[in-house]
C-alpha atoms as a PDB file:
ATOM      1  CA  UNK A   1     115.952 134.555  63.779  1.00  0.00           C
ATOM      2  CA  UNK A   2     113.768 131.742  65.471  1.00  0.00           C
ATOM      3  CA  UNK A   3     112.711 130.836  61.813  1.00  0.00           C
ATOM      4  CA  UNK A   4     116.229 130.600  60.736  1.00  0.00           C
ATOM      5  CA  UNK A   5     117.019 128.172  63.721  1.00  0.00           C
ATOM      6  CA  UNK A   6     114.581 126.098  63.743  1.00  0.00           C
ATOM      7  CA  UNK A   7     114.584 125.381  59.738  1.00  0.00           C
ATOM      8  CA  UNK A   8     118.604 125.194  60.212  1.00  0.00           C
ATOM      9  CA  UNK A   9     118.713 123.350  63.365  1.00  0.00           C
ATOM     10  CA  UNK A  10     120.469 126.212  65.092  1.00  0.00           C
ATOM     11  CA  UNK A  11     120.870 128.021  68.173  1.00  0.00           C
ATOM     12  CA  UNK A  12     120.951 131.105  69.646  1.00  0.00           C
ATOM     13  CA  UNK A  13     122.080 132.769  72.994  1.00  0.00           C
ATOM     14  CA  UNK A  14     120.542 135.973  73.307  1.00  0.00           C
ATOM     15  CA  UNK A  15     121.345 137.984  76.044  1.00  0.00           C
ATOM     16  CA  UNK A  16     118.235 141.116  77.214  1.00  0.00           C
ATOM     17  CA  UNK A  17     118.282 143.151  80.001  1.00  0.00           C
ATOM     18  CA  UNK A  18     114.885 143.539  81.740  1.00  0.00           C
ATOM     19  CA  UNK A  19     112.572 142.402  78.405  1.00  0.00           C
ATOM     20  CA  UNK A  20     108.767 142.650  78.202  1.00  0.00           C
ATOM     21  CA  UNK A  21     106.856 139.677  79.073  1.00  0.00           C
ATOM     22  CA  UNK A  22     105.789 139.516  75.318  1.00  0.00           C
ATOM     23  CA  UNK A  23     109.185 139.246  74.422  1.00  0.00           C
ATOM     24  CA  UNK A  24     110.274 136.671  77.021  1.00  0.00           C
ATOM     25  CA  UNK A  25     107.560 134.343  75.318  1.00  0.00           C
ATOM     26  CA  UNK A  26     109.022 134.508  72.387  1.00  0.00           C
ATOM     27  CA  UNK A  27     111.733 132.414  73.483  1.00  0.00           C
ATOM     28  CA  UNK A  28     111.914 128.213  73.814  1.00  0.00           C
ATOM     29  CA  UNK A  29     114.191 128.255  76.869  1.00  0.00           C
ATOM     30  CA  UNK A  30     115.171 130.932  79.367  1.00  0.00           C
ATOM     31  CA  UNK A  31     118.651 130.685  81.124  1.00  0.00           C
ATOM     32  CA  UNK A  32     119.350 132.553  84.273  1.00  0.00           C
ATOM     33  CA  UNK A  33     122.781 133.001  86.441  1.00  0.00           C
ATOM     34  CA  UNK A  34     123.420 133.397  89.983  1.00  0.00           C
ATOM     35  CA  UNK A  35     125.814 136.778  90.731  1.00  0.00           C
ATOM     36  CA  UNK A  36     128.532 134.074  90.676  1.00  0.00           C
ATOM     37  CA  UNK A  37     127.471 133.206  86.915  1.00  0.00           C
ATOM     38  CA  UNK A  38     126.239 129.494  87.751  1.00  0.00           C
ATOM     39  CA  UNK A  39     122.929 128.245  86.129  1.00  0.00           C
ATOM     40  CA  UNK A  40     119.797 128.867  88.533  1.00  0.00           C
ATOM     41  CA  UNK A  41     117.621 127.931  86.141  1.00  0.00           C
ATOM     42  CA  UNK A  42     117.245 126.546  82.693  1.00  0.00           C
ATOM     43  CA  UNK A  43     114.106 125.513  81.430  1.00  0.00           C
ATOM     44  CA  UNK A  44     110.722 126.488  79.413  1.00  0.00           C
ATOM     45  CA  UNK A  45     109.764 129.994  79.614  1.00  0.00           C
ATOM     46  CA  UNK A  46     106.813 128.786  81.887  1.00  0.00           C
ATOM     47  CA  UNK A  47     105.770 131.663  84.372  1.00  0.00           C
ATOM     48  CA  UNK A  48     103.703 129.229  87.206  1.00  0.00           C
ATOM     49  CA  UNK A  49     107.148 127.246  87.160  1.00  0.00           C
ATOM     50  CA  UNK A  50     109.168 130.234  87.395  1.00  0.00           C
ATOM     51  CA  UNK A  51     106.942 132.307  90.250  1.00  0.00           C
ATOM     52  CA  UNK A  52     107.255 128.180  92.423  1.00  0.00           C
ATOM     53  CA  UNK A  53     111.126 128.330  92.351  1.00  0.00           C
ATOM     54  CA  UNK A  54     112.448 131.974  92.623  1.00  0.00           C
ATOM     55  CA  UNK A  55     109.305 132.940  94.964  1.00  0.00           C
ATOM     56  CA  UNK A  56     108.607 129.323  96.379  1.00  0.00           C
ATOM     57  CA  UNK A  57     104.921 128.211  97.201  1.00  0.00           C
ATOM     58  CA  UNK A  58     103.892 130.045  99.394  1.00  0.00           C
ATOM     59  CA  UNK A  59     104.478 133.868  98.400  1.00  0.00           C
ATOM     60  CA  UNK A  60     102.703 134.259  95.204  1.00  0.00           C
ATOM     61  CA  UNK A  61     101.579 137.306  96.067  1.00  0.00           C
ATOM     62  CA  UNK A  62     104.929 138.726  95.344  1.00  0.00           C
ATOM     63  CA  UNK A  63     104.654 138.139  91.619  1.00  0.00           C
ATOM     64  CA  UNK A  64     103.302 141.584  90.984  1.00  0.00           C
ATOM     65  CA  UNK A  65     105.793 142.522  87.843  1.00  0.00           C
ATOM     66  CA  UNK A  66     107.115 141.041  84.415  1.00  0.00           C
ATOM     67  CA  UNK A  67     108.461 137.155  84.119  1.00  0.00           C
ATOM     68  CA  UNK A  68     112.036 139.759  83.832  1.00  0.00           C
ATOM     69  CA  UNK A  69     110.791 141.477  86.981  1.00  0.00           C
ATOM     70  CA  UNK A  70     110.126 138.129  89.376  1.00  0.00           C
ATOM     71  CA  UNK A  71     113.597 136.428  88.209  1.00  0.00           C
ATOM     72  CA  UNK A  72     115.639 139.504  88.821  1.00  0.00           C
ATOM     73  CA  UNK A  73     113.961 140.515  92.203  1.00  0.00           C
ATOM     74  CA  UNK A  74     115.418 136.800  93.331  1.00  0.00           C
ATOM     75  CA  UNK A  75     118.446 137.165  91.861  1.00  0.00           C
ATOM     76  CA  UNK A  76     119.109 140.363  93.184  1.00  0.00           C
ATOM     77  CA  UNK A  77     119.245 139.177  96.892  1.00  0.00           C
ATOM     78  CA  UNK A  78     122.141 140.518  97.950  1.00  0.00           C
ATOM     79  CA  UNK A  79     122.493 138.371 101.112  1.00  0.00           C
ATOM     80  CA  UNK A  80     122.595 134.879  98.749  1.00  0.00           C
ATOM     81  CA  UNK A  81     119.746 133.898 101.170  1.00  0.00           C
ATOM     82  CA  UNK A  82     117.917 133.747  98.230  1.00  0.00           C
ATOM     83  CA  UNK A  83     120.168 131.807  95.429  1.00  0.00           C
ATOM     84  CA  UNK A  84     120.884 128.851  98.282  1.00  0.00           C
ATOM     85  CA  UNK A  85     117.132 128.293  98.238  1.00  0.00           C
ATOM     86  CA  UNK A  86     116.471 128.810  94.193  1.00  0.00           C
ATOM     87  CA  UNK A  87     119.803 126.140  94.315  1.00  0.00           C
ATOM     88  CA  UNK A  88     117.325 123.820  96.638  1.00  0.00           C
ATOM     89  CA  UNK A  89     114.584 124.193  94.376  1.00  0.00           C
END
Protein backbone atom coordinates (compact mmCIF):
# COMPACT_ATOMS: atom_id res chain seq x y z
CA UNK A 1 0.00 0.00 0.00
CA UNK A 2 2.66 2.74 0.96
CA UNK A 3 4.50 1.63 -2.31
CA UNK A 4 1.43 2.09 -4.31
CA UNK A 5 0.99 5.71 -2.87
CA UNK A 6 3.92 7.00 -3.01
CA UNK A 7 4.75 5.79 -6.80
CA UNK A 8 0.96 7.02 -7.56
CA UNK A 9 0.95 10.08 -5.56
CA UNK A 10 -1.85 8.76 -3.39
CA UNK A 11 -3.25 8.69 -0.09
CA UNK A 12 -4.51 6.72 2.41
CA UNK A 13 -6.60 7.05 5.69
CA UNK A 14 -6.20 4.10 7.66
CA UNK A 15 -7.99 3.78 10.63
CA UNK A 16 -6.23 0.95 13.75
CA UNK A 17 -7.33 0.48 16.99
CA UNK A 18 -4.53 0.22 19.59
CA UNK A 19 -1.49 -0.81 16.85
CA UNK A 20 2.03 -1.92 17.81
CA UNK A 21 4.61 0.64 17.92
CA UNK A 22 6.24 -1.16 14.86
CA UNK A 23 3.27 -0.62 13.04
CA UNK A 24 2.65 3.02 14.00
CA UNK A 25 6.18 3.68 12.32
CA UNK A 26 5.21 2.51 9.42
CA UNK A 27 3.15 5.39 8.81
CA UNK A 28 4.23 9.21 7.38
CA UNK A 29 1.61 11.05 9.46
CA UNK A 30 -0.52 10.09 12.44
CA UNK A 31 -3.97 11.84 12.93
CA UNK A 32 -5.69 11.81 16.24
CA UNK A 33 -9.38 13.14 17.38
CA UNK A 34 -10.64 14.56 20.46
CA UNK A 35 -14.05 12.48 21.80
CA UNK A 36 -15.75 15.37 19.94
CA UNK A 37 -13.91 14.18 16.59
CA UNK A 38 -11.73 17.50 16.19
CA UNK A 39 -7.99 17.14 15.18
CA UNK A 40 -5.61 17.04 18.39
CA UNK A 41 -2.92 16.29 16.51
CA UNK A 42 -1.61 15.84 13.05
CA UNK A 43 1.85 15.49 12.39
CA UNK A 44 5.03 13.01 11.93
CA UNK A 45 4.81 9.87 13.76
CA UNK A 46 7.61 11.32 16.08
CA UNK A 47 7.31 9.75 19.69
CA UNK A 48 9.58 12.71 21.77
CA UNK A 49 6.97 15.13 20.00
CA UNK A 50 4.11 13.09 20.84
CA UNK A 51 5.12 12.13 24.77
CA UNK A 52 5.77 16.76 24.95
CA UNK A 53 2.11 17.41 23.89
CA UNK A 54 -0.31 14.67 25.21
CA UNK A 55 1.99 14.24 28.51
CA UNK A 56 3.55 17.86 28.50
CA UNK A 57 7.23 18.42 29.79
CA UNK A 58 7.29 17.62 32.72
CA UNK A 59 5.70 13.98 33.21
CA UNK A 60 7.73 11.81 31.05
CA UNK A 61 7.71 9.33 33.32
CA UNK A 62 4.24 8.49 32.33
CA UNK A 63 5.25 7.23 28.91
CA UNK A 64 5.54 3.68 30.09
CA UNK A 65 3.39 1.96 27.03
CA UNK A 66 3.13 1.95 23.07
CA UNK A 67 3.12 5.46 20.91
CA UNK A 68 -1.00 3.84 20.71
CA UNK A 69 -0.84 3.53 24.49
CA UNK A 70 0.46 7.38 25.44
CA UNK A 71 -2.09 9.05 22.80
CA UNK A 72 -5.06 7.10 23.99
CA UNK A 73 -4.31 7.42 27.82
CA UNK A 74 -4.70 11.45 26.93
CA UNK A 75 -7.43 11.10 24.96
CA UNK A 76 -9.25 9.09 27.21
CA UNK A 77 -9.57 11.83 29.95
CA UNK A 78 -12.87 11.77 30.62
CA UNK A 79 -13.01 15.15 32.44
CA UNK A 80 -11.66 17.11 28.96
CA UNK A 81 -9.05 18.46 31.47
CA UNK A 82 -6.84 16.86 29.33
CA UNK A 83 -7.93 17.73 25.49
CA UNK A 84 -8.11 21.74 26.63
CA UNK A 85 -4.41 21.41 27.39
CA UNK A 86 -3.34 18.97 24.23
CA UNK A 87 -5.65 22.04 22.37
CA UNK A 88 -2.96 24.58 24.16
CA UNK A 89 -0.16 22.64 23.08
Amino acid sequence: LANTCHEGGYSACISLLQPSDDMVELFDKLLVLTSEGECSFFGPVDRPLLREIFLGTDNADGDKGSIADLVLEASLDKTGEMEDEIKKR
